[in-house]
PDB file of N, CA and C in Angstrom:
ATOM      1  N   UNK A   1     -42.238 139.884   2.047  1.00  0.00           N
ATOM      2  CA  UNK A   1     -41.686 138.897   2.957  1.00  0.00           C
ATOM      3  C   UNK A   1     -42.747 138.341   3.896  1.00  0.00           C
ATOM      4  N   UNK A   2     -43.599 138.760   4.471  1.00  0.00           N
ATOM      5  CA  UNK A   2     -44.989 138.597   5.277  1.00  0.00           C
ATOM      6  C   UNK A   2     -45.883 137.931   4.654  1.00  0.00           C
ATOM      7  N   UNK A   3     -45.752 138.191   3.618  1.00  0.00           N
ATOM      8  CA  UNK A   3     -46.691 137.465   2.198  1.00  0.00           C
ATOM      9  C   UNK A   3     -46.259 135.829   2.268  1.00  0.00           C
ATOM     10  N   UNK A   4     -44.897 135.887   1.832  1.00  0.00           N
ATOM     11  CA  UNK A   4     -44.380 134.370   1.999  1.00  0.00           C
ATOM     12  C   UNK A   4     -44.073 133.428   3.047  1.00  0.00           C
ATOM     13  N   UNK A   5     -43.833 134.412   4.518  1.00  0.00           N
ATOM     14  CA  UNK A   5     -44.048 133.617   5.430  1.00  0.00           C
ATOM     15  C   UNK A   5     -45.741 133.196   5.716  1.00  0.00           C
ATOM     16  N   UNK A   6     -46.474 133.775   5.309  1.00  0.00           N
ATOM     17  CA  UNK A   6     -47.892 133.316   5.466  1.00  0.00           C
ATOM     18  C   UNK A   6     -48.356 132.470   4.686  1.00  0.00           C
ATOM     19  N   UNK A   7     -47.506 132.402   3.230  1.00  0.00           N
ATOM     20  CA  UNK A   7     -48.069 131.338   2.451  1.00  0.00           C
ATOM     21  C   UNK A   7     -46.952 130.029   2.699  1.00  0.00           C
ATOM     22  N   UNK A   8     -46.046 130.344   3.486  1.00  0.00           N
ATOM     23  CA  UNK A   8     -44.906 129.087   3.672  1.00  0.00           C
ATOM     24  C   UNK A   8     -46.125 128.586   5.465  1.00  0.00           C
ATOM     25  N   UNK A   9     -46.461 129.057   6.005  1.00  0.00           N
ATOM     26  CA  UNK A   9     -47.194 128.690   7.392  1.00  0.00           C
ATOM     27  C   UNK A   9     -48.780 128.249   7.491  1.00  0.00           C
ATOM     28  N   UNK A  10     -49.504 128.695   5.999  1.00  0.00           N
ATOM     29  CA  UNK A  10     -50.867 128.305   6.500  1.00  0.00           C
ATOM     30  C   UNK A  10     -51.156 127.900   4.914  1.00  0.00           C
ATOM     31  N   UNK A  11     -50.391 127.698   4.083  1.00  0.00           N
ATOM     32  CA  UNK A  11     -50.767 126.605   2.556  1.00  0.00           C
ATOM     33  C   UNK A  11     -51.349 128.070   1.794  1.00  0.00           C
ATOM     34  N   UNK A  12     -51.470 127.410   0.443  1.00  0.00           N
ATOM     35  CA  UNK A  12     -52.296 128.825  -0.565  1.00  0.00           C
ATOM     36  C   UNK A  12     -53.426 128.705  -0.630  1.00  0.00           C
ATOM     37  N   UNK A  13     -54.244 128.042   0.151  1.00  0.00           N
ATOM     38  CA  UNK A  13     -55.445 128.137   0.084  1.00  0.00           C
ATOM     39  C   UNK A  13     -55.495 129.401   1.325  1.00  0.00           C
ATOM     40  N   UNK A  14     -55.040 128.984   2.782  1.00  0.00           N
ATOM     41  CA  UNK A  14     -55.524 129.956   3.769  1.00  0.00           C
ATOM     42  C   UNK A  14     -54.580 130.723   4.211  1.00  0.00           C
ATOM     43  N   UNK A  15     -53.642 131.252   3.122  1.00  0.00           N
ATOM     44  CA  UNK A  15     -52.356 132.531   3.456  1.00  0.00           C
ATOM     45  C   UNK A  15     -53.555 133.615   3.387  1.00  0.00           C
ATOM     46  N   UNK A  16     -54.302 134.131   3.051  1.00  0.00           N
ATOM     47  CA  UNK A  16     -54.934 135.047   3.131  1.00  0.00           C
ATOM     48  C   UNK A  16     -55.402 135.483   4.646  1.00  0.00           C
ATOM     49  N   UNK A  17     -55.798 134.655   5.278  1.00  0.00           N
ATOM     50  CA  UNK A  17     -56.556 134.732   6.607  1.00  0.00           C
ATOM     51  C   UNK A  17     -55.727 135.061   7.790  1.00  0.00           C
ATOM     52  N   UNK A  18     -54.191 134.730   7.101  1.00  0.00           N
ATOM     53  CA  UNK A  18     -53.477 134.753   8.188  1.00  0.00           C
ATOM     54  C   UNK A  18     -53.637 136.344   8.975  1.00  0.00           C
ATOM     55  N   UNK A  19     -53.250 136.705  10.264  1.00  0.00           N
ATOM     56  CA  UNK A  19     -53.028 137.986  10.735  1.00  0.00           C
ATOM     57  C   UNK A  19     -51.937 138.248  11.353  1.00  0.00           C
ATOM     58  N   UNK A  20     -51.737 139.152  11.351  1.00  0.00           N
ATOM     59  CA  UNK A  20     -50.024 139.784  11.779  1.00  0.00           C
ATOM     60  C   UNK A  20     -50.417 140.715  12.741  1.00  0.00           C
ATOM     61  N   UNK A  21     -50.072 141.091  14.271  1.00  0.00           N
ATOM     62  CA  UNK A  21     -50.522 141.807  15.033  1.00  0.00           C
ATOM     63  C   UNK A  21     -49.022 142.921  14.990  1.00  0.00           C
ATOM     64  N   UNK A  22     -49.041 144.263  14.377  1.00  0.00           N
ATOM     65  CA  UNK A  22     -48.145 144.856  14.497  1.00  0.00           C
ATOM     66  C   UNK A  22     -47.601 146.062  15.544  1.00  0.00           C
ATOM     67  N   UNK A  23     -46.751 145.175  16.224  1.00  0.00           N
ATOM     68  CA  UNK A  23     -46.319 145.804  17.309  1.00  0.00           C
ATOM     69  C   UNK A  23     -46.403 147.544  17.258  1.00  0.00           C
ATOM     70  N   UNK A  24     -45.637 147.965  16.758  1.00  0.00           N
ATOM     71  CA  UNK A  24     -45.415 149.675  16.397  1.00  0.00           C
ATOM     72  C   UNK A  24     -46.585 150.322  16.233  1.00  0.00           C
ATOM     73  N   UNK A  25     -47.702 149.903  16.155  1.00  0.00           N
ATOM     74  CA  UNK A  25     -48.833 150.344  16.295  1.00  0.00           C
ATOM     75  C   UNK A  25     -49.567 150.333  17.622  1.00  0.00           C
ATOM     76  N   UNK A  26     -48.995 149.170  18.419  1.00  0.00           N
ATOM     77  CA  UNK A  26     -49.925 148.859  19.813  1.00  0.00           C
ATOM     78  C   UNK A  26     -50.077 149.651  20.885  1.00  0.00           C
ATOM     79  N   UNK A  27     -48.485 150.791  20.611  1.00  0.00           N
ATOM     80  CA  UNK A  27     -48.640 151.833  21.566  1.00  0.00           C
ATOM     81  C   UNK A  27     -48.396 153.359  20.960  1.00  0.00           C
ATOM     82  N   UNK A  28     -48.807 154.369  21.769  1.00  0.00           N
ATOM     83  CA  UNK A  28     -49.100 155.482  21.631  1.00  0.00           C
ATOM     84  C   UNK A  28     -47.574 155.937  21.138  1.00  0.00           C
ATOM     85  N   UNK A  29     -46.571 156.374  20.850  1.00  0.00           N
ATOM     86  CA  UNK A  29     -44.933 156.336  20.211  1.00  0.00           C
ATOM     87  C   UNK A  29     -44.797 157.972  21.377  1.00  0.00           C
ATOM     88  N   UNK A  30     -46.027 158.522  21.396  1.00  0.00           N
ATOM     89  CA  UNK A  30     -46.050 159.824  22.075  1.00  0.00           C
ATOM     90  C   UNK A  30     -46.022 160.029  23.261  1.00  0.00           C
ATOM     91  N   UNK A  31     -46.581 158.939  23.469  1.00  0.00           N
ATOM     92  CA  UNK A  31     -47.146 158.730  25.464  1.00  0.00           C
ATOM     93  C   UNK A  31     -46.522 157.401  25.552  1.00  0.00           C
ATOM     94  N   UNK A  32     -45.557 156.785  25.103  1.00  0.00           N
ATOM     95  CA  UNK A  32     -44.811 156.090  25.574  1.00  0.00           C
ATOM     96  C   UNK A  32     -44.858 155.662  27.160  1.00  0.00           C
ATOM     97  N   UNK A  33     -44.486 156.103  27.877  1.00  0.00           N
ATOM     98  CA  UNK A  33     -44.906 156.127  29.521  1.00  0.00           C
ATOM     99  C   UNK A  33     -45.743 155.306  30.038  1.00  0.00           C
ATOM    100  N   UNK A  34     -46.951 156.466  29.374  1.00  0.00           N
ATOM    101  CA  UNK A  34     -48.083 156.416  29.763  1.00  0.00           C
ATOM    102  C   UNK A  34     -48.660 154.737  29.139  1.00  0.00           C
ATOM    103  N   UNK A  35     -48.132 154.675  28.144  1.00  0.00           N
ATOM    104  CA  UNK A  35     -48.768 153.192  27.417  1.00  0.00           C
ATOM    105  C   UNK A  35     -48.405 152.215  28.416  1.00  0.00           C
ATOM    106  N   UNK A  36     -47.306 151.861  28.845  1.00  0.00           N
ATOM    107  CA  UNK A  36     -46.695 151.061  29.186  1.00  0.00           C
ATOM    108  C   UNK A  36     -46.961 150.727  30.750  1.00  0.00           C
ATOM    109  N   UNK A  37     -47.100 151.666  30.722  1.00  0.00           N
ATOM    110  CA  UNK A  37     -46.543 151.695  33.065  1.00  0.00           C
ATOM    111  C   UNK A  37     -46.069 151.457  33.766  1.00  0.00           C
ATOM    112  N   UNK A  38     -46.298 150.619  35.017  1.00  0.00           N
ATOM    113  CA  UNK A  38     -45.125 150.618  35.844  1.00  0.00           C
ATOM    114  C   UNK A  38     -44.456 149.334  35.705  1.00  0.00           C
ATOM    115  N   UNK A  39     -45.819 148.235  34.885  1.00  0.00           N
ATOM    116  CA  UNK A  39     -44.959 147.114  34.400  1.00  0.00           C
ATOM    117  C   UNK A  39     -44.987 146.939  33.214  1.00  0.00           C
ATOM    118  N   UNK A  40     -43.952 146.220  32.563  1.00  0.00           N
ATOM    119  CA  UNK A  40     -43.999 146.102  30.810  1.00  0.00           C
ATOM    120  C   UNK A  40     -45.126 144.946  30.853  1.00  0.00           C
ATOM    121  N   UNK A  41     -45.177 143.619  31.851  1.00  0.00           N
ATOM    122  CA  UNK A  41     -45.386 143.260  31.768  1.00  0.00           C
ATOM    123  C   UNK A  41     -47.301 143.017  31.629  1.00  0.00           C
ATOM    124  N   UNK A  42     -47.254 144.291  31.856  1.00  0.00           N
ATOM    125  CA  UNK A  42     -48.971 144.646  31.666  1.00  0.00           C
ATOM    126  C   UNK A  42     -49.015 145.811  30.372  1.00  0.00           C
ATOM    127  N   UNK A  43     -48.618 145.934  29.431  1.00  0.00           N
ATOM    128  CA  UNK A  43     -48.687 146.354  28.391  1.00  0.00           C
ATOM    129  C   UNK A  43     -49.310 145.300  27.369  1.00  0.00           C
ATOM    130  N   UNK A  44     -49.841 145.898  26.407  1.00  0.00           N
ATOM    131  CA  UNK A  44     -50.723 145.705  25.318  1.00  0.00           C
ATOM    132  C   UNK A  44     -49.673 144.602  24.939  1.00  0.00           C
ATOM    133  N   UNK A  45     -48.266 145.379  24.384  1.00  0.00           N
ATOM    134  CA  UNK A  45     -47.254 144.426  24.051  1.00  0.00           C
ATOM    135  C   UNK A  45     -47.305 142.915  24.715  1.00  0.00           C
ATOM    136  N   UNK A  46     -46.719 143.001  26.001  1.00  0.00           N
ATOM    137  CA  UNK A  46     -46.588 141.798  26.657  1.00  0.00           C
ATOM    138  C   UNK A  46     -47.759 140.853  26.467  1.00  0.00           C
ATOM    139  N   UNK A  47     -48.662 141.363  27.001  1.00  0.00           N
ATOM    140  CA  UNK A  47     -50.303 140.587  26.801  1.00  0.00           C
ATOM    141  C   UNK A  47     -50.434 140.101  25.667  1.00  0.00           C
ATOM    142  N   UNK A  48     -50.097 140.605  24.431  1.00  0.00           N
ATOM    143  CA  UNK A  48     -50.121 139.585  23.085  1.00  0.00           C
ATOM    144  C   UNK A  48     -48.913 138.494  23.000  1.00  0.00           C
ATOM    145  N   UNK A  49     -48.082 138.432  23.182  1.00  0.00           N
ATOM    146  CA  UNK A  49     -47.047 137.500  23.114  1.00  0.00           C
ATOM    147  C   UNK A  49     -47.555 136.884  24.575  1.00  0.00           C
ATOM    148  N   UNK A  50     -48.083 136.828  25.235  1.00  0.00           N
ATOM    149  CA  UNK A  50     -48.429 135.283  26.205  1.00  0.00           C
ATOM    150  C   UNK A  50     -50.034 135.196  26.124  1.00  0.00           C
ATOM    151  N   UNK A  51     -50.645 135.616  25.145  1.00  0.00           N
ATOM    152  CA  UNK A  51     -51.885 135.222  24.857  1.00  0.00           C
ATOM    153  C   UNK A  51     -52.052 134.029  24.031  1.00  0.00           C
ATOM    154  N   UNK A  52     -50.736 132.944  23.600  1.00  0.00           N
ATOM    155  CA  UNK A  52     -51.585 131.849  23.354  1.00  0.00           C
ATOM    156  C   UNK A  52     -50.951 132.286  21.200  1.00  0.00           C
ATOM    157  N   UNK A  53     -50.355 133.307  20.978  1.00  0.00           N
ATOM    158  CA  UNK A  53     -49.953 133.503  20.045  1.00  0.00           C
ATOM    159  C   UNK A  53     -48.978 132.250  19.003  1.00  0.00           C
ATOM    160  N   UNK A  54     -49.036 132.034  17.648  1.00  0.00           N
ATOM    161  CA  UNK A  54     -48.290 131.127  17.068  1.00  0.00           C
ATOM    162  C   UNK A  54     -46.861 131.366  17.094  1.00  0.00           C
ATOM    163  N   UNK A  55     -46.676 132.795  16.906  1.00  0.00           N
ATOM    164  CA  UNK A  55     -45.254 133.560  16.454  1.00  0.00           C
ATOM    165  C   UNK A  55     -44.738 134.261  16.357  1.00  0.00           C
ATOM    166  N   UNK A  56     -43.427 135.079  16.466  1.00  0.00           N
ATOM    167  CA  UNK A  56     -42.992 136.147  16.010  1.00  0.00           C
ATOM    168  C   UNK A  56     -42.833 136.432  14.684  1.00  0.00           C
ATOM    169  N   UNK A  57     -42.683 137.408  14.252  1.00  0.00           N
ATOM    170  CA  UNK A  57     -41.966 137.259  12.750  1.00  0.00           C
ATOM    171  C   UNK A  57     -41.347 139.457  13.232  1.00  0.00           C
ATOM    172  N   UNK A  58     -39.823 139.091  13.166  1.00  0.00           N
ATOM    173  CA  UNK A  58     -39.068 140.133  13.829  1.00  0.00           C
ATOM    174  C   UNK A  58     -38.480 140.649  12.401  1.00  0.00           C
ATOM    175  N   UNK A  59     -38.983 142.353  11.683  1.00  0.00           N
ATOM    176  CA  UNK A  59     -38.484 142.989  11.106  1.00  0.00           C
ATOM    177  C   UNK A  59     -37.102 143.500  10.838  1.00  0.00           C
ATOM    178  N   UNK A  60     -36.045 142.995  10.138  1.00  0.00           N
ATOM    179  CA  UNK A  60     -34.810 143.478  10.740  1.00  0.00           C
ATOM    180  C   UNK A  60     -34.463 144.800   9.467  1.00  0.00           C
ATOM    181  N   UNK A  61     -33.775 145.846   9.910  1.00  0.00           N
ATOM    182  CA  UNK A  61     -32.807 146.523   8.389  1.00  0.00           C
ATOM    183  C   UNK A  61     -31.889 146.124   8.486  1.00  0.00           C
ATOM    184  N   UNK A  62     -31.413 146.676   7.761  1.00  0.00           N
ATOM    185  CA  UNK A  62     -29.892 146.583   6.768  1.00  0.00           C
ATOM    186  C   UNK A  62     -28.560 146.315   8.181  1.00  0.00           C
ATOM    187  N   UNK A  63     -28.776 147.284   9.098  1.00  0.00           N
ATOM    188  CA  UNK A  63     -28.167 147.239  10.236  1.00  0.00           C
ATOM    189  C   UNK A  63     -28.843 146.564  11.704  1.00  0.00           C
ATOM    190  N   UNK A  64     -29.252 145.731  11.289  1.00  0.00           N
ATOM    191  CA  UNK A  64     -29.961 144.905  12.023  1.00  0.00           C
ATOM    192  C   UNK A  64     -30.566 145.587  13.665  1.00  0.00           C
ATOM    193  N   UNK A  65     -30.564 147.101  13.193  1.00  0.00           N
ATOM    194  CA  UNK A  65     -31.101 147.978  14.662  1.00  0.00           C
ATOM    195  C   UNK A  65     -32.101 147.396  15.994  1.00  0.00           C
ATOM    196  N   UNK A  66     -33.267 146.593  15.259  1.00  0.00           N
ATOM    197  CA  UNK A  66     -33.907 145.919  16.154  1.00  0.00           C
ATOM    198  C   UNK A  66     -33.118 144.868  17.357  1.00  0.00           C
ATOM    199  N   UNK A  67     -32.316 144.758  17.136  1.00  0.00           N
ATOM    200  CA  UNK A  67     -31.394 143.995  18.137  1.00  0.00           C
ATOM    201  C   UNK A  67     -30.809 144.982  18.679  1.00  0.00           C
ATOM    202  N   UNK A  68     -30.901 146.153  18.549  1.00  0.00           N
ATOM    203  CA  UNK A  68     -29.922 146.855  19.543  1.00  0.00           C
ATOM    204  C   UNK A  68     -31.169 147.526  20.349  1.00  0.00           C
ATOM    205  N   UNK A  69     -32.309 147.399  20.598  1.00  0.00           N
ATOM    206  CA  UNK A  69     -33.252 147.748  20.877  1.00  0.00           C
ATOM    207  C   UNK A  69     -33.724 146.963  22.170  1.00  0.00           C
ATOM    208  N   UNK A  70     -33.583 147.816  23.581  1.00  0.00           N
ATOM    209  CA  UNK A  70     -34.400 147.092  24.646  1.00  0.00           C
ATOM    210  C   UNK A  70     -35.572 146.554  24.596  1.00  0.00           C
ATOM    211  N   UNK A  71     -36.671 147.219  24.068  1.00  0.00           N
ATOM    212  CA  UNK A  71     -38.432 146.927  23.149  1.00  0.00           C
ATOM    213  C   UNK A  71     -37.936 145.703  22.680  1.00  0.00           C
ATOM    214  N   UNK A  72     -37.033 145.524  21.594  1.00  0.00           N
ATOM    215  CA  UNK A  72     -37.215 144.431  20.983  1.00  0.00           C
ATOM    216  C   UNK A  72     -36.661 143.480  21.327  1.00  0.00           C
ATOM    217  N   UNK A  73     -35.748 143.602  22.111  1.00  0.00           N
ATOM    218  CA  UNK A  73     -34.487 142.130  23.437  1.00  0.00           C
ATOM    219  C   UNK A  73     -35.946 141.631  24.147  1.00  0.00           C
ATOM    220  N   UNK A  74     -36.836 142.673  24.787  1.00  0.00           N
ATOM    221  CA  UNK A  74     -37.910 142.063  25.155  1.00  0.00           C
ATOM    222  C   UNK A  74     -38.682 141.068  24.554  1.00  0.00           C
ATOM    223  N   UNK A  75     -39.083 141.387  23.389  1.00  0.00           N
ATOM    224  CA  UNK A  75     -39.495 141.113  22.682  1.00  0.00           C
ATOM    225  C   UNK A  75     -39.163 139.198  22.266  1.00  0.00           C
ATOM    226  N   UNK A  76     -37.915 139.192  22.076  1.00  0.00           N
ATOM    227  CA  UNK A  76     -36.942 137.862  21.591  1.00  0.00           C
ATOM    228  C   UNK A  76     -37.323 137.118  22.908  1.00  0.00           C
ATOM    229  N   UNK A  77     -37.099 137.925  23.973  1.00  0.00           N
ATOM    230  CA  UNK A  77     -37.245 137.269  25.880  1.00  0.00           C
ATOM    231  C   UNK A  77     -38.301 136.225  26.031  1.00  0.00           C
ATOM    232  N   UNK A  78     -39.462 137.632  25.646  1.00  0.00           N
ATOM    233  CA  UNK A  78     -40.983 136.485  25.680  1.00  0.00           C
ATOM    234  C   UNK A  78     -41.114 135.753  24.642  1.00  0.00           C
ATOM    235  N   UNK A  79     -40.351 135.644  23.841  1.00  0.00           N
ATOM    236  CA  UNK A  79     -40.781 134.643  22.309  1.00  0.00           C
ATOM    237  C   UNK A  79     -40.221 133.213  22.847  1.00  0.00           C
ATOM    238  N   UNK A  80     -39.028 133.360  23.589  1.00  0.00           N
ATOM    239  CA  UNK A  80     -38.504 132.366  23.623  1.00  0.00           C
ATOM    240  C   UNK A  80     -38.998 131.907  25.352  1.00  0.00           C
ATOM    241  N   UNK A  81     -39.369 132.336  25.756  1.00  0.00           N
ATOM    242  CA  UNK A  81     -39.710 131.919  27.074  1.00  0.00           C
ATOM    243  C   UNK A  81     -41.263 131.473  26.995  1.00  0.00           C
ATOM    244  N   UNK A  82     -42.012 131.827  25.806  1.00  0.00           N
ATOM    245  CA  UNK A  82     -43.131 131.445  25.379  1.00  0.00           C
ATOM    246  C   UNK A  82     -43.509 130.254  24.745  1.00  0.00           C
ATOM    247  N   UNK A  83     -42.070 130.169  24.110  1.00  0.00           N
ATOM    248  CA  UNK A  83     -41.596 128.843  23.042  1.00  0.00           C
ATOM    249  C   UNK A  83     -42.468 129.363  21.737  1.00  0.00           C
ATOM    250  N   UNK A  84     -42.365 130.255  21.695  1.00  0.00           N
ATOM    251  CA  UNK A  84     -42.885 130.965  19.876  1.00  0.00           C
ATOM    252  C   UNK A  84     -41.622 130.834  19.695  1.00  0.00           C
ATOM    253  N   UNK A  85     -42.281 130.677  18.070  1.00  0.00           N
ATOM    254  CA  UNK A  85     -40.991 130.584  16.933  1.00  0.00           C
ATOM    255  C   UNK A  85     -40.957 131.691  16.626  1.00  0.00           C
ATOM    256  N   UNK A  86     -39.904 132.520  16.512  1.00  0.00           N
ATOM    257  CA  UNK A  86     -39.234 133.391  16.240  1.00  0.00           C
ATOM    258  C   UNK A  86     -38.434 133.769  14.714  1.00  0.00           C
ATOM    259  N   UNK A  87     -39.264 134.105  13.485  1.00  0.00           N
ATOM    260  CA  UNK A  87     -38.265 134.281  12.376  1.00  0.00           C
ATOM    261  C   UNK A  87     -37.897 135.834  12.530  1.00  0.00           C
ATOM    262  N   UNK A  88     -36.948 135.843  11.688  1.00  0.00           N
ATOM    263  CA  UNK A  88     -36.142 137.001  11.227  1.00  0.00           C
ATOM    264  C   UNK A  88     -36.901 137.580  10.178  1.00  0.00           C
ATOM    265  N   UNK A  89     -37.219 138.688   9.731  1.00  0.00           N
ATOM    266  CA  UNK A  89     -37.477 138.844   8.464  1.00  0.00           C
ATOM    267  C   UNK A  89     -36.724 140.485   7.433  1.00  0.00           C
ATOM    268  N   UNK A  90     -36.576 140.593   6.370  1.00  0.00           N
ATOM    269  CA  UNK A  90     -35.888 141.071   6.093  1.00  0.00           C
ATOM    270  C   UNK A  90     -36.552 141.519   4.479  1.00  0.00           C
ATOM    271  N   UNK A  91     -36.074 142.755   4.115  1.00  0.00           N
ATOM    272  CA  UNK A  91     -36.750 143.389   2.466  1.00  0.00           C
ATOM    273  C   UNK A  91     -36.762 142.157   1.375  1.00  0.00           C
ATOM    274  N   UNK A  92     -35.533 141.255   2.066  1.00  0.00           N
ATOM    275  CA  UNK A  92     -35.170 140.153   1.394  1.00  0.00           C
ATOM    276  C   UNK A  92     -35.716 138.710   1.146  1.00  0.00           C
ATOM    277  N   UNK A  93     -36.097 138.741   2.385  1.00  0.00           N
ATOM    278  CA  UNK A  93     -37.123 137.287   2.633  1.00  0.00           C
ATOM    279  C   UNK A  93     -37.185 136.989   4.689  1.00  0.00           C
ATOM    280  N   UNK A  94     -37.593 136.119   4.482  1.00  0.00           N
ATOM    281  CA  UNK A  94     -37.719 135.322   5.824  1.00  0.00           C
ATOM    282  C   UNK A  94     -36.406 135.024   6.225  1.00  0.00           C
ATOM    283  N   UNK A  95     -35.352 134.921   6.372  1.00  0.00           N
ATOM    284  CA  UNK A  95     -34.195 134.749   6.933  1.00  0.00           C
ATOM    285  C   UNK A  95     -34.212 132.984   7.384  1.00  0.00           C
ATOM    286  N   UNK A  96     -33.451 132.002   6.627  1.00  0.00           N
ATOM    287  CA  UNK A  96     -33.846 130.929   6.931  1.00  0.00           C
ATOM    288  C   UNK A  96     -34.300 130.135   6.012  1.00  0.00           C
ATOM    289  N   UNK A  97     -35.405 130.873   6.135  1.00  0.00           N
ATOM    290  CA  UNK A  97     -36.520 129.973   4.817  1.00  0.00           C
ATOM    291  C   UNK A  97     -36.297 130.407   3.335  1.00  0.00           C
ATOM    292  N   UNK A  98     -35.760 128.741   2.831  1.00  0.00           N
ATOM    293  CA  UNK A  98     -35.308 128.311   1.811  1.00  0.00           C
ATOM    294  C   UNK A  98     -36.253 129.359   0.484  1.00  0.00           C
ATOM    295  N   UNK A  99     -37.916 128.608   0.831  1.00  0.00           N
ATOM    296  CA  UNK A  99     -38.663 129.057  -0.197  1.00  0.00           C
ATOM    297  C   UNK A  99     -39.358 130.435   0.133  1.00  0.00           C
ATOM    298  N   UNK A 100     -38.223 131.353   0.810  1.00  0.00           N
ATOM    299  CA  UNK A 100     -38.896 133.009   1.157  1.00  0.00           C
ATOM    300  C   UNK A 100     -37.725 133.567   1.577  1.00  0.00           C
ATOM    301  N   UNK A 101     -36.785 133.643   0.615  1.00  0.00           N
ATOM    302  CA  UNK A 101     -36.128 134.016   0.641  1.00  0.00           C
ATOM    303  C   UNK A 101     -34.898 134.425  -0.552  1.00  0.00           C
ATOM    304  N   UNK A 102     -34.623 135.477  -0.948  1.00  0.00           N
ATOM    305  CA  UNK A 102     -33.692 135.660  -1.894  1.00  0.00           C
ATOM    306  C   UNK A 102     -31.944 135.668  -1.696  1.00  0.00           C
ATOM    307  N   UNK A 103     -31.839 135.635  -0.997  1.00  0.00           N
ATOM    308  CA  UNK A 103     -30.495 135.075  -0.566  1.00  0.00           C
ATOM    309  C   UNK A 103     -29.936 133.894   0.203  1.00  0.00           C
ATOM    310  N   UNK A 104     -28.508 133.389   0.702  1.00  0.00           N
ATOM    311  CA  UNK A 104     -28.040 132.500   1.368  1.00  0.00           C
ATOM    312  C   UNK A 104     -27.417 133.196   2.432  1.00  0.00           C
ATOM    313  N   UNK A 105     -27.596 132.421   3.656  1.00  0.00           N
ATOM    314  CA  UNK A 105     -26.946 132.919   5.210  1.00  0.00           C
ATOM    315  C   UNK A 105     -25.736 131.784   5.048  1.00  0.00           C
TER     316      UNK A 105
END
């Protein structure tokens, strides 16, 4: 699904180059706390979504858990207060997109 939103956003010549900055990696899952501090808004997290970023592209499962997720309500907050585009994405495709996607919404 990452594959096709990159080749639906930057053509088949330069889907390769594209980069995906993945959140779940940016902080420690252990030291949670400690990553974060006293503001979210000075986290690794925050600082990439108002650095000037193209987009989200938001992992969902089956039970669409990431929405029940404060991390990730944040997440939607600064996308849209950033004016990033925001896709859905899914085992299935891009959510939306016609040509990345295996089903109909």
């Amino acid at each position: 699904s990452i594959q096709c939103h990159a080749l639906s956003k930057e053509g088949p010549t330069s889907w390769i180059d594209a980069a995906y900055w993945i959140c779940s990696f940016a902080n420690n899952q252990w030291r949670i706390e400690a990553e974060l501090g006293s503001d979210p808004m000075e986290s690794a997290f925050a600082r990439t979504l108002t650095a000037g970023i193209k987009g989200v592209a938001m992992v969902l499962d089956q039970e669409v858990q990431p929405l029940t997720r404060v991390w990730c309500l944040f997440e939607f907050l600064l996308s849209s207060r950033e004016h990033l585009e925001l896709v859905f994405v899914t085992n299935a495709g891009v959510v939306g997109d016609d040509g990345c996607s295996s089903f109909d919404i």
